[in-house]
PDB file of N, CA and C in Angstrom:
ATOM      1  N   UNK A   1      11.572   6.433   7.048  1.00  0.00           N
ATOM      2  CA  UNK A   1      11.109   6.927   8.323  1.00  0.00           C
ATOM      3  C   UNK A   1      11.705   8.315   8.545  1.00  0.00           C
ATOM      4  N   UNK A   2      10.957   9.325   8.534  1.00  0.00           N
ATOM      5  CA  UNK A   2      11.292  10.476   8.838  1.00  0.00           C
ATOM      6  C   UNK A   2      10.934  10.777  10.299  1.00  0.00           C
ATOM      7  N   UNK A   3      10.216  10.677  10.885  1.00  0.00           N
ATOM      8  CA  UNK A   3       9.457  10.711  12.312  1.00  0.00           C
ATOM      9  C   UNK A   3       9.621   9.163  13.096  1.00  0.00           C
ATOM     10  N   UNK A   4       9.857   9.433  14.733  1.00  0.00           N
ATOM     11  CA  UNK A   4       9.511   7.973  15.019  1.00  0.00           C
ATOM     12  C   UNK A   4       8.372   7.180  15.224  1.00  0.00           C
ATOM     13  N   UNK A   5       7.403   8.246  15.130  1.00  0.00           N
ATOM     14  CA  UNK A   5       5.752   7.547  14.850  1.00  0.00           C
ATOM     15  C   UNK A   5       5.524   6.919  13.717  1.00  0.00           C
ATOM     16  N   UNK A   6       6.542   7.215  12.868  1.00  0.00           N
ATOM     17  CA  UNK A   6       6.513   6.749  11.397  1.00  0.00           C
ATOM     18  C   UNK A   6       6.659   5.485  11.371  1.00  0.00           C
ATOM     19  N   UNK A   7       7.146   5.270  12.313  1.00  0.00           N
ATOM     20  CA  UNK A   7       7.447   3.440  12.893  1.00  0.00           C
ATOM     21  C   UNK A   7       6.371   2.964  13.027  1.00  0.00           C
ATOM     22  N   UNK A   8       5.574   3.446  14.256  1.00  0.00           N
ATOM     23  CA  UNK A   8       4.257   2.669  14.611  1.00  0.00           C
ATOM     24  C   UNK A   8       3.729   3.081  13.580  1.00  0.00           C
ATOM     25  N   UNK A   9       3.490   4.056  12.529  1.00  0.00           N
ATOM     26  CA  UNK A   9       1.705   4.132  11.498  1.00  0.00           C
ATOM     27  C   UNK A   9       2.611   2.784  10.498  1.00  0.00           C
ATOM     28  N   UNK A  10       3.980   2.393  10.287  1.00  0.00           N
ATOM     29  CA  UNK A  10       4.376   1.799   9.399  1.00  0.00           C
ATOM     30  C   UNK A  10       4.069   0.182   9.891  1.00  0.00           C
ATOM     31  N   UNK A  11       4.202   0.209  10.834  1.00  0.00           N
ATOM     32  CA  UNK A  11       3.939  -1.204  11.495  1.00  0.00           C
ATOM     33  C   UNK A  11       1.731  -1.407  11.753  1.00  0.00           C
ATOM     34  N   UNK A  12       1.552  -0.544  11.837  1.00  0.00           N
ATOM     35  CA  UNK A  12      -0.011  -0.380  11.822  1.00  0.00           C
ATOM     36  C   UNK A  12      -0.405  -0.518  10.255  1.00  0.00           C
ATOM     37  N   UNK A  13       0.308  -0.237   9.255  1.00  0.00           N
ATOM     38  CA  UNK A  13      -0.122  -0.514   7.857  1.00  0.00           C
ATOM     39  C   UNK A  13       0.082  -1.895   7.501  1.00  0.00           C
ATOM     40  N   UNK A  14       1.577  -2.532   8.269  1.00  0.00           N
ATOM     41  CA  UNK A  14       1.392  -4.219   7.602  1.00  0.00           C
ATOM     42  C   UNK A  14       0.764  -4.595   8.325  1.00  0.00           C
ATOM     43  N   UNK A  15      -0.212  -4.340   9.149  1.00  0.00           N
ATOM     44  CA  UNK A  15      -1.332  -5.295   9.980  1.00  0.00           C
ATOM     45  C   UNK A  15      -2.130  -5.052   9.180  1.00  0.00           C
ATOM     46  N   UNK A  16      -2.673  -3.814   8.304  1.00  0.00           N
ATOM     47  CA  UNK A  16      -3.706  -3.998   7.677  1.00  0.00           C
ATOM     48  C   UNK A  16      -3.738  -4.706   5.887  1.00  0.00           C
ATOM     49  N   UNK A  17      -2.078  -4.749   5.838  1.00  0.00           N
ATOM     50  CA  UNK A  17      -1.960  -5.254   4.206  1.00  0.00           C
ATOM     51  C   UNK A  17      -1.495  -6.912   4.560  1.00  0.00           C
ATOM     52  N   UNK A  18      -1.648  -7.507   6.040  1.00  0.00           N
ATOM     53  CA  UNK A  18      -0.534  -8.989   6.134  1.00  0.00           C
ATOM     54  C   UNK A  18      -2.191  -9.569   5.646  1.00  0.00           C
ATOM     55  N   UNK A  19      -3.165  -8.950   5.895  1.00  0.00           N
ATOM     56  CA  UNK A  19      -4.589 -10.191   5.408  1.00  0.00           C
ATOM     57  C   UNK A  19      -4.161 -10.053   3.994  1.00  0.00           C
ATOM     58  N   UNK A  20      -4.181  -9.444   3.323  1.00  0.00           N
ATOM     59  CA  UNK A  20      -4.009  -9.506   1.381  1.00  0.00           C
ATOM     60  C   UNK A  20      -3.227  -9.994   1.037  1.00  0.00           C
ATOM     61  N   UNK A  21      -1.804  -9.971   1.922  1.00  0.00           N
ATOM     62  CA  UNK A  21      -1.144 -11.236   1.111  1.00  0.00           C
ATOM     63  C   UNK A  21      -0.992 -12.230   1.705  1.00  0.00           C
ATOM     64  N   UNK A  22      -1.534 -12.988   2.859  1.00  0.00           N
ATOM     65  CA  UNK A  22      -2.437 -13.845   2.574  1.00  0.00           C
ATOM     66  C   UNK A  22      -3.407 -14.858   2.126  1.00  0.00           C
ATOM     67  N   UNK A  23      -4.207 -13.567   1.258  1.00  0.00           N
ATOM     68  CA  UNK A  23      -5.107 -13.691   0.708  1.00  0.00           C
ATOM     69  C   UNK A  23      -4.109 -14.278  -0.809  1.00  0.00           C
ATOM     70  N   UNK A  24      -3.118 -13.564  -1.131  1.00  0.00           N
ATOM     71  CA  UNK A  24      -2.642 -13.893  -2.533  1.00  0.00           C
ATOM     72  C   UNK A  24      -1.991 -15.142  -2.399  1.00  0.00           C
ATOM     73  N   UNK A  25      -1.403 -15.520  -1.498  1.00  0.00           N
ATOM     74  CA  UNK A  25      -0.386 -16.693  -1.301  1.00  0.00           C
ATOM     75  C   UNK A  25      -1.792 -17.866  -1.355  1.00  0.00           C
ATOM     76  N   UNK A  26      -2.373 -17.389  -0.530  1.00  0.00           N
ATOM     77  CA  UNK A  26      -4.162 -18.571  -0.682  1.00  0.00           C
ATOM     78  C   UNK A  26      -4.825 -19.015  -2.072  1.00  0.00           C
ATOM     79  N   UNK A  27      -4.374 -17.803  -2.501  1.00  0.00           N
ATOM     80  CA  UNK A  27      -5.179 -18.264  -3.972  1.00  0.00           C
ATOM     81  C   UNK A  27      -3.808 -19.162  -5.025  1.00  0.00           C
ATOM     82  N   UNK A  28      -2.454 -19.013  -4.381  1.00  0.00           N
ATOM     83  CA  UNK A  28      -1.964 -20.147  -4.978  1.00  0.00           C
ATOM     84  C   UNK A  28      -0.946 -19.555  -5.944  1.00  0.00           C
ATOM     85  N   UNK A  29      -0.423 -18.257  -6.047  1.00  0.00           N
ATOM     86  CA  UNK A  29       0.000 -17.378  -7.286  1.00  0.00           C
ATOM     87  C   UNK A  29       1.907 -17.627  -6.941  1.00  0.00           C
ATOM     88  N   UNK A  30       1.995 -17.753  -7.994  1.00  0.00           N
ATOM     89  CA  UNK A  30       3.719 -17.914  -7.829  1.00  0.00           C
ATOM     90  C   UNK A  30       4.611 -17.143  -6.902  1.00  0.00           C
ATOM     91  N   UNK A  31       5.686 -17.739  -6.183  1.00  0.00           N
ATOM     92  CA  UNK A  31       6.310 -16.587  -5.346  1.00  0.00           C
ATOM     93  C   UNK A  31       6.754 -15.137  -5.919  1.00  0.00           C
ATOM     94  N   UNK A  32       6.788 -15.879  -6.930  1.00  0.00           N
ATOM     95  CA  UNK A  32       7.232 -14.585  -7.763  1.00  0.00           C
ATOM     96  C   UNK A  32       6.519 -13.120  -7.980  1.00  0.00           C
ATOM     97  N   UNK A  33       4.926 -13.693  -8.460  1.00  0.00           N
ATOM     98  CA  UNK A  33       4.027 -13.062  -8.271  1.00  0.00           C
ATOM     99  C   UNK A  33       3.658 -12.097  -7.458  1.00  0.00           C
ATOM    100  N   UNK A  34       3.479 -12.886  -6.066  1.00  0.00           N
ATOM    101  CA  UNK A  34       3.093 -12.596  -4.662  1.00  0.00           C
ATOM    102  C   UNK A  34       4.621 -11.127  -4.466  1.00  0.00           C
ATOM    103  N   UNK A  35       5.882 -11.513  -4.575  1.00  0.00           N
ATOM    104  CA  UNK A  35       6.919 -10.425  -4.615  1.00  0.00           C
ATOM    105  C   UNK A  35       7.008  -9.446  -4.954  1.00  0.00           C
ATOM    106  N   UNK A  36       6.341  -9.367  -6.799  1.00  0.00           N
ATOM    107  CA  UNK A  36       5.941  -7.761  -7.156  1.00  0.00           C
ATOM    108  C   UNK A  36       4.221  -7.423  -6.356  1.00  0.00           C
ATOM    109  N   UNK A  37       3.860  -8.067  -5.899  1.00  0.00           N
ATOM    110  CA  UNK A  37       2.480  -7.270  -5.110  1.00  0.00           C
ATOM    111  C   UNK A  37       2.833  -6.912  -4.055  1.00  0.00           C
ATOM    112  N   UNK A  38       4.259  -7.606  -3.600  1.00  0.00           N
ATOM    113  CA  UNK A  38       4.299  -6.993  -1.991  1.00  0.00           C
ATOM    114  C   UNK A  38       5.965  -6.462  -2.036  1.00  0.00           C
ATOM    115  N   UNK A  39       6.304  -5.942  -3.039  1.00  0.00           N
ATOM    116  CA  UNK A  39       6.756  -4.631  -3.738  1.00  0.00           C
ATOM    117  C   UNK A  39       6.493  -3.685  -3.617  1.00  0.00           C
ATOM    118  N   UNK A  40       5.058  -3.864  -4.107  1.00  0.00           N
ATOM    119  CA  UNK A  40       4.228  -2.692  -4.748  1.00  0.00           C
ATOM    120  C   UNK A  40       3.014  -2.288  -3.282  1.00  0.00           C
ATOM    121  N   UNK A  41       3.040  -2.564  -2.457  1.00  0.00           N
ATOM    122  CA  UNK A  41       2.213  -2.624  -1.214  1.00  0.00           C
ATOM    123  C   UNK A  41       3.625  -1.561  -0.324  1.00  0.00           C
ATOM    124  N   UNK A  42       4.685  -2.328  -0.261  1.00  0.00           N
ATOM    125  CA  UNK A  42       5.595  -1.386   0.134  1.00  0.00           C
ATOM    126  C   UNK A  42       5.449  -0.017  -0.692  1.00  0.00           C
ATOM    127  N   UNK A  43       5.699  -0.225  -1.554  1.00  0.00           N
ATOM    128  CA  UNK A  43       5.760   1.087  -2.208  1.00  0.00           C
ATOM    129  C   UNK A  43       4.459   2.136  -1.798  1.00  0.00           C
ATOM    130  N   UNK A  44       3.226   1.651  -2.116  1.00  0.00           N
ATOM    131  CA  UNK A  44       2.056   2.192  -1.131  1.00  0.00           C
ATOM    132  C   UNK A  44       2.312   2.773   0.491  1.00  0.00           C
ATOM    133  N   UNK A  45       2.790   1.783   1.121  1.00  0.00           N
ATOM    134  CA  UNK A  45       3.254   1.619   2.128  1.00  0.00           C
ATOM    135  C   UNK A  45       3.722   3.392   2.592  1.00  0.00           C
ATOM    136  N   UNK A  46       5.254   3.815   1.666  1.00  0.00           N
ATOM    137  CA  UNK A  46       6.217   4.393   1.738  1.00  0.00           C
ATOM    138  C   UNK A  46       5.254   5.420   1.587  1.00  0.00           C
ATOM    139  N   UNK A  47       4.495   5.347  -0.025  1.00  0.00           N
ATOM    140  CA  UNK A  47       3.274   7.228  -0.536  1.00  0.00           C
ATOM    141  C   UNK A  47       2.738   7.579   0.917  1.00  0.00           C
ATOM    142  N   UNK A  48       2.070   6.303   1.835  1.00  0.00           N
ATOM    143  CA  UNK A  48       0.873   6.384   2.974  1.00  0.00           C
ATOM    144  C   UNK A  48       2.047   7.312   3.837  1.00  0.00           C
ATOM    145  N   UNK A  49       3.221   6.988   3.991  1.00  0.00           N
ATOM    146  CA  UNK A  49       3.824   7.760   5.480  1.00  0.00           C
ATOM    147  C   UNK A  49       4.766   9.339   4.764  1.00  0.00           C
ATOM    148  N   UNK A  50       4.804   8.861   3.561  1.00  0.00           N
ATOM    149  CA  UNK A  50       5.048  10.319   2.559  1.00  0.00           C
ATOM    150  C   UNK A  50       3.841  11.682   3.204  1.00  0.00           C
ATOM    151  N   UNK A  51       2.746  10.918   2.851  1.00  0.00           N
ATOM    152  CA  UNK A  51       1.922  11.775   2.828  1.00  0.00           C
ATOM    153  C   UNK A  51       1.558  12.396   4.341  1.00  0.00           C
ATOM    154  N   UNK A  52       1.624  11.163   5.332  1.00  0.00           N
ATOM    155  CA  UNK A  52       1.113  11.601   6.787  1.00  0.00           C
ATOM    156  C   UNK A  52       2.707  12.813   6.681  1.00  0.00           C
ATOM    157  N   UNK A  53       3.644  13.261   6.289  1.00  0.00           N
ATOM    158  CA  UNK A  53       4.699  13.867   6.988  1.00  0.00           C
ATOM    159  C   UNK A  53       4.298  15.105   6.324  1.00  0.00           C
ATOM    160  N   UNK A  54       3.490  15.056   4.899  1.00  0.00           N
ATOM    161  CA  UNK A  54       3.005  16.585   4.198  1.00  0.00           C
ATOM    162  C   UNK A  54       1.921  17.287   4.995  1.00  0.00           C
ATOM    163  N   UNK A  55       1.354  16.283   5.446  1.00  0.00           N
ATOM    164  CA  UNK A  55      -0.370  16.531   5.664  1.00  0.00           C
ATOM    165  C   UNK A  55      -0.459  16.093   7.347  1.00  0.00           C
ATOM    166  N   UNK A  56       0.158  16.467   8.441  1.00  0.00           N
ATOM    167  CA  UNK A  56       0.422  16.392   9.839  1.00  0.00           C
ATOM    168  C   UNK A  56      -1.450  15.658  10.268  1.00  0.00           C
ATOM    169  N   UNK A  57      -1.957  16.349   9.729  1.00  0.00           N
ATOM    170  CA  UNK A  57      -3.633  15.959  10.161  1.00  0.00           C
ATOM    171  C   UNK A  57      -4.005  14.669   9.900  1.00  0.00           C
ATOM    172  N   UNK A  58      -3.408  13.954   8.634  1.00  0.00           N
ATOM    173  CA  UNK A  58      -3.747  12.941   8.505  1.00  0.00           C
ATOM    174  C   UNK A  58      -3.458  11.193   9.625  1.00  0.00           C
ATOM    175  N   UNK A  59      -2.372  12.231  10.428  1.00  0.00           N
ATOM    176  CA  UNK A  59      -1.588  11.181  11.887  1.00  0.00           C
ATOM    177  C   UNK A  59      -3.015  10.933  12.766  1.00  0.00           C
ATOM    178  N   UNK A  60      -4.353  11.988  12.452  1.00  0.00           N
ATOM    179  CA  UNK A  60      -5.554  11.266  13.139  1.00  0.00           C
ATOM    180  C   UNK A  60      -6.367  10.070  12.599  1.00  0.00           C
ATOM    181  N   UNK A  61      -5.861  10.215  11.174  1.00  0.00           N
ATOM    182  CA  UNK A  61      -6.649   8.396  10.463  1.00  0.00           C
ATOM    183  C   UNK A  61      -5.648   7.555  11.330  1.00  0.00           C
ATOM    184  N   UNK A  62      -6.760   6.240  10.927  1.00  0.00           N
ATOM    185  CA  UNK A  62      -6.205   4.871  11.330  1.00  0.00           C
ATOM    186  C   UNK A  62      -5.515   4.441  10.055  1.00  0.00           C
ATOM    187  N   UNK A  63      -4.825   3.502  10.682  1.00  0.00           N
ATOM    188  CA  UNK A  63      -3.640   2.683   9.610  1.00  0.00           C
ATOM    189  C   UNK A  63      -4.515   2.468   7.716  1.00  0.00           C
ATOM    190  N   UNK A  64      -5.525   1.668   8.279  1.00  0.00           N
ATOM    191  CA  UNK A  64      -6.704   1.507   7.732  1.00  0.00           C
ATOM    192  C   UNK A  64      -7.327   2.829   6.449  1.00  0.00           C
ATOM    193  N   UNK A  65      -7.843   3.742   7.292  1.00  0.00           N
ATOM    194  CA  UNK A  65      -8.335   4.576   6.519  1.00  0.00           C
ATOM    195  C   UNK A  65      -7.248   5.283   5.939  1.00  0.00           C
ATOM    196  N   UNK A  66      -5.970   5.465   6.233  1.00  0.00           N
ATOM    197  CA  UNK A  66      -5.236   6.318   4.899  1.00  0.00           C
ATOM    198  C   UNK A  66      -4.803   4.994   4.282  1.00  0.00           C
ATOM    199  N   UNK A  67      -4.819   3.586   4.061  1.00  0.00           N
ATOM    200  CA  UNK A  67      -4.619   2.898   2.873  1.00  0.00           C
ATOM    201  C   UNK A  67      -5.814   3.024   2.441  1.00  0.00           C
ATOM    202  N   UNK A  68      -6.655   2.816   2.733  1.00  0.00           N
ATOM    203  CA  UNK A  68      -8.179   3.095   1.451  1.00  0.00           C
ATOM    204  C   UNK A  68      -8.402   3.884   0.984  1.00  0.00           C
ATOM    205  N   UNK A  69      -7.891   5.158   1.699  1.00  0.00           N
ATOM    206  CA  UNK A  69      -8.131   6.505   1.199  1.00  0.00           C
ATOM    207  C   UNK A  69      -7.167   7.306  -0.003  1.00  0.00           C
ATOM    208  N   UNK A  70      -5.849   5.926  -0.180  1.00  0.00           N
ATOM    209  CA  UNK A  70      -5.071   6.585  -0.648  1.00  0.00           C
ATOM    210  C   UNK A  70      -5.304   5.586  -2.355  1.00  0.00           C
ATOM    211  N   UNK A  71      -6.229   4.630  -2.146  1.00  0.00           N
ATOM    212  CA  UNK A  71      -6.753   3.436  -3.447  1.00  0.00           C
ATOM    213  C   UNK A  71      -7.997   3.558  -3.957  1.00  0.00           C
ATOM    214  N   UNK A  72      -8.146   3.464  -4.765  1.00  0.00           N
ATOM    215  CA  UNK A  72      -9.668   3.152  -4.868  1.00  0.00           C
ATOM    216  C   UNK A  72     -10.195   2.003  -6.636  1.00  0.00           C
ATOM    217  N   UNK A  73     -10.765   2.693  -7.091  1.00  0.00           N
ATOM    218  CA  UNK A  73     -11.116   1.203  -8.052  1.00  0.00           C
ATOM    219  C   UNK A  73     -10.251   1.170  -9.311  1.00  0.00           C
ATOM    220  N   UNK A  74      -9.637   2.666  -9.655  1.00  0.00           N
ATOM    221  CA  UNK A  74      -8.575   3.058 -10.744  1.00  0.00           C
ATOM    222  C   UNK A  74      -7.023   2.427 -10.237  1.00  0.00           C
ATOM    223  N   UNK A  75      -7.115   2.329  -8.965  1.00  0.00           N
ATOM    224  CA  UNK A  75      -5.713   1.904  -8.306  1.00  0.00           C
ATOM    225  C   UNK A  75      -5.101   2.896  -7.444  1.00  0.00           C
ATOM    226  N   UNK A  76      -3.837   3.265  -7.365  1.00  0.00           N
ATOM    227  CA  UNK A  76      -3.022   3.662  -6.220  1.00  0.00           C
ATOM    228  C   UNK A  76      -3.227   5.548  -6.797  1.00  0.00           C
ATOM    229  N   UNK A  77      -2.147   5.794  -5.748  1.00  0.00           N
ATOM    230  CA  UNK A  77      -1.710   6.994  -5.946  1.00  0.00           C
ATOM    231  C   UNK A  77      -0.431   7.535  -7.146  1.00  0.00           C
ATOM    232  N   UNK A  78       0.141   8.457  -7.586  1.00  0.00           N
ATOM    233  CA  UNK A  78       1.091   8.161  -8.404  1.00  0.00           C
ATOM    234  C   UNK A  78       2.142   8.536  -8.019  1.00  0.00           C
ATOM    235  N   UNK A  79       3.240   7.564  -8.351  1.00  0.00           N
ATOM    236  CA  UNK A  79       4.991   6.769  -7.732  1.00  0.00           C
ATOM    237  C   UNK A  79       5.314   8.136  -7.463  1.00  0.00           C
ATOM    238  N   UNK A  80       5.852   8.165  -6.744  1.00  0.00           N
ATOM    239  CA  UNK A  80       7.030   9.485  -6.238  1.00  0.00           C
ATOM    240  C   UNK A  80       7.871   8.848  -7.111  1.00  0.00           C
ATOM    241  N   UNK A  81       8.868   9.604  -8.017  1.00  0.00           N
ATOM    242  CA  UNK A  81      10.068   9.023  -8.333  1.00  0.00           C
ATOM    243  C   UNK A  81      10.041   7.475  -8.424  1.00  0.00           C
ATOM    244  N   UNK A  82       9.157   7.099  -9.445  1.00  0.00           N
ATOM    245  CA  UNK A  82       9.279   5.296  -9.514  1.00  0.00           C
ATOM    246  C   UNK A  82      11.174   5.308 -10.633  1.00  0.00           C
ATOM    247  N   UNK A  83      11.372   3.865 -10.290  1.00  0.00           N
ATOM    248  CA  UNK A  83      12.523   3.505 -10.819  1.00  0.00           C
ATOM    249  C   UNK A  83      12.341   3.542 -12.028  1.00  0.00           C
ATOM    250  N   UNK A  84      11.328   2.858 -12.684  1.00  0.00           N
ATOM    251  CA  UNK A  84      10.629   2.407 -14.094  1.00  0.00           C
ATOM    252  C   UNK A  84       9.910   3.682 -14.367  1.00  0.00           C
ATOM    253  N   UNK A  85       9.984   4.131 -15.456  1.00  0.00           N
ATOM    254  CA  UNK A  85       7.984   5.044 -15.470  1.00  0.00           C
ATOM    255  C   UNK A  85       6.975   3.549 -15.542  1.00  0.00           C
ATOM    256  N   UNK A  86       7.507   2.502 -15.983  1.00  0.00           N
ATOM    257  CA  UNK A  86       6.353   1.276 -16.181  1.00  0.00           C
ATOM    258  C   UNK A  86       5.885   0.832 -15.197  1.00  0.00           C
ATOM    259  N   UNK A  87       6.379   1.348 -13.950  1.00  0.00           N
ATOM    260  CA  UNK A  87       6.273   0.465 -12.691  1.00  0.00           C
ATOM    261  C   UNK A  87       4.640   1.139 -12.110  1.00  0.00           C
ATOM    262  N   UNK A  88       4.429   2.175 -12.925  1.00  0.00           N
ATOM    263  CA  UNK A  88       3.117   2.519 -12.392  1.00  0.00           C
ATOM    264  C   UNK A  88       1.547   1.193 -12.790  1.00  0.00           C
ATOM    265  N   UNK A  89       1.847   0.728 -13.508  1.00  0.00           N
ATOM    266  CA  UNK A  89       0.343  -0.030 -14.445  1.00  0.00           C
ATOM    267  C   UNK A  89       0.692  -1.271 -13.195  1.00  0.00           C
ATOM    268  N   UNK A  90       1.582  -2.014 -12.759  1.00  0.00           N
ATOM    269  CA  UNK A  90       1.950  -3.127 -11.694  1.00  0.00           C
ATOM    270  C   UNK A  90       1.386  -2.371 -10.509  1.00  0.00           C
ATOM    271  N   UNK A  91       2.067  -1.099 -10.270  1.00  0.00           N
ATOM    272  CA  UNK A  91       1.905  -0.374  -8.976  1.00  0.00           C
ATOM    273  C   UNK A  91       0.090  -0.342  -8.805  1.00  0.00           C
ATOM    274  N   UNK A  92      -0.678  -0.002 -10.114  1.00  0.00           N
ATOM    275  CA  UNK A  92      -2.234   0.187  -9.839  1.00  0.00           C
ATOM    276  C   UNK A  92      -2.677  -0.932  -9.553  1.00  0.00           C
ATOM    277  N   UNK A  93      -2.548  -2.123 -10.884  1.00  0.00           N
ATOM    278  CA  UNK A  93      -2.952  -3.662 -10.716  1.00  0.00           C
ATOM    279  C   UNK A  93      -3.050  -3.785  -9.200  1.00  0.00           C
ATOM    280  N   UNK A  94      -1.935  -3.734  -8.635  1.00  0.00           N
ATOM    281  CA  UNK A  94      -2.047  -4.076  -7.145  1.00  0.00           C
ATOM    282  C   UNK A  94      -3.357  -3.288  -6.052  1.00  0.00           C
ATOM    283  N   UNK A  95      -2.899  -2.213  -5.924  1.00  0.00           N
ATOM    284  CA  UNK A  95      -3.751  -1.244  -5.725  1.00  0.00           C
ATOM    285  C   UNK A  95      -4.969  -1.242  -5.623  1.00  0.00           C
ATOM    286  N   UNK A  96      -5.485  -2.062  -6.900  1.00  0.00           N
ATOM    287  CA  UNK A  96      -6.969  -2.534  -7.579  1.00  0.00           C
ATOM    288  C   UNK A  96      -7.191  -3.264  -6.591  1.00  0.00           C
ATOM    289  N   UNK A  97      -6.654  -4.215  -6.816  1.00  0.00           N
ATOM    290  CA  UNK A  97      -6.813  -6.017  -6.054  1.00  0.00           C
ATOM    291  C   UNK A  97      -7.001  -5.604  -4.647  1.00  0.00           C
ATOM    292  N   UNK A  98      -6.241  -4.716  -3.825  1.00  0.00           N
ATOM    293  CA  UNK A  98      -6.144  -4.609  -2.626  1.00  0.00           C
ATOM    294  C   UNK A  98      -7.238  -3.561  -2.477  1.00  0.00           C
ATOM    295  N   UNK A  99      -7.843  -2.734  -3.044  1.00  0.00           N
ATOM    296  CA  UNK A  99      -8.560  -2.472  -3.100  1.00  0.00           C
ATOM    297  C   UNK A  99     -10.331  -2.677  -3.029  1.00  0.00           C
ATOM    298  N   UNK A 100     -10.049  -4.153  -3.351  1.00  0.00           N
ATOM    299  CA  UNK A 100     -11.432  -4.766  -3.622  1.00  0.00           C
ATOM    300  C   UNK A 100     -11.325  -5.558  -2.658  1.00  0.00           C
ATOM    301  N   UNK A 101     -10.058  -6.290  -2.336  1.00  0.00           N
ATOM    302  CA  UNK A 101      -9.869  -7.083  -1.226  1.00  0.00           C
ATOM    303  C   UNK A 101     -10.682  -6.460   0.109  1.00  0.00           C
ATOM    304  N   UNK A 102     -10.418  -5.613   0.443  1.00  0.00           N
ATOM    305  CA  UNK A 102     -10.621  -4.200   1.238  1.00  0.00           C
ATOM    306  C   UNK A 102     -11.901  -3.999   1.611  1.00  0.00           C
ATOM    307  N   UNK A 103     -12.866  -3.500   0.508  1.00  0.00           N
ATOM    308  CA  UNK A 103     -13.830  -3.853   0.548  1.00  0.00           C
ATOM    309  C   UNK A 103     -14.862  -4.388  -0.014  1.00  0.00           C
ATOM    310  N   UNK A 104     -14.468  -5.853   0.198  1.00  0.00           N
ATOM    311  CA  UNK A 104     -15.843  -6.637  -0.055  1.00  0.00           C
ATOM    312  C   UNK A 104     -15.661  -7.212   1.822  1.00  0.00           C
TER     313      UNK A 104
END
């Protein structure tokens, strides 16, 4: 959190990612599983309010449209400083899924 709006767009993003996992815990996938996707949703999470602090204009999307805008069918955006370099191919997988989740 660099800003204190960064609070509310951060709390406005897990309203739009709490349906997907959800959705993953529904389909039955190990806790374990479900942990690196909502890892990796944080990590999304963190790029989405990265970016609203580069790009001031983007504080007029909804929670909504800068996660879709920031995914699409290749997957996410790429890691600021990931821990792993491997953590990117998990980081997209997710990305994907939530992606399609999204919109269908």
């Amino acid at each position: 959190m660099i800003d204190p709006s960064d609070r509310a767009m951060g709390k406005a993003i897990v309203t739009v990612l709490t349906p997907f996992i959800e959705h993953l815990i529904n389909l039955g996938l190990t806790k374990h599983t479900i942990k690196h996707h909502v890892d990796n949703l944080w990590a999304l999470g963190g790029q989405v309010i990265t970016n609203i602090n580069w790009d001031e204009s983007l504080r007029k999307q909804s929670a909504k449209e800068l996660v879709t805008n920031a995914i699409d069918v290749e997957g996410g955006p790429l890691l600021r400083d990931p821990l792993d370099p491997d953590d990117q191919k998990p980081f997209d997988s997710t990305c994907r899924k939530l992606y399609k989740f999204l919109m269908s």
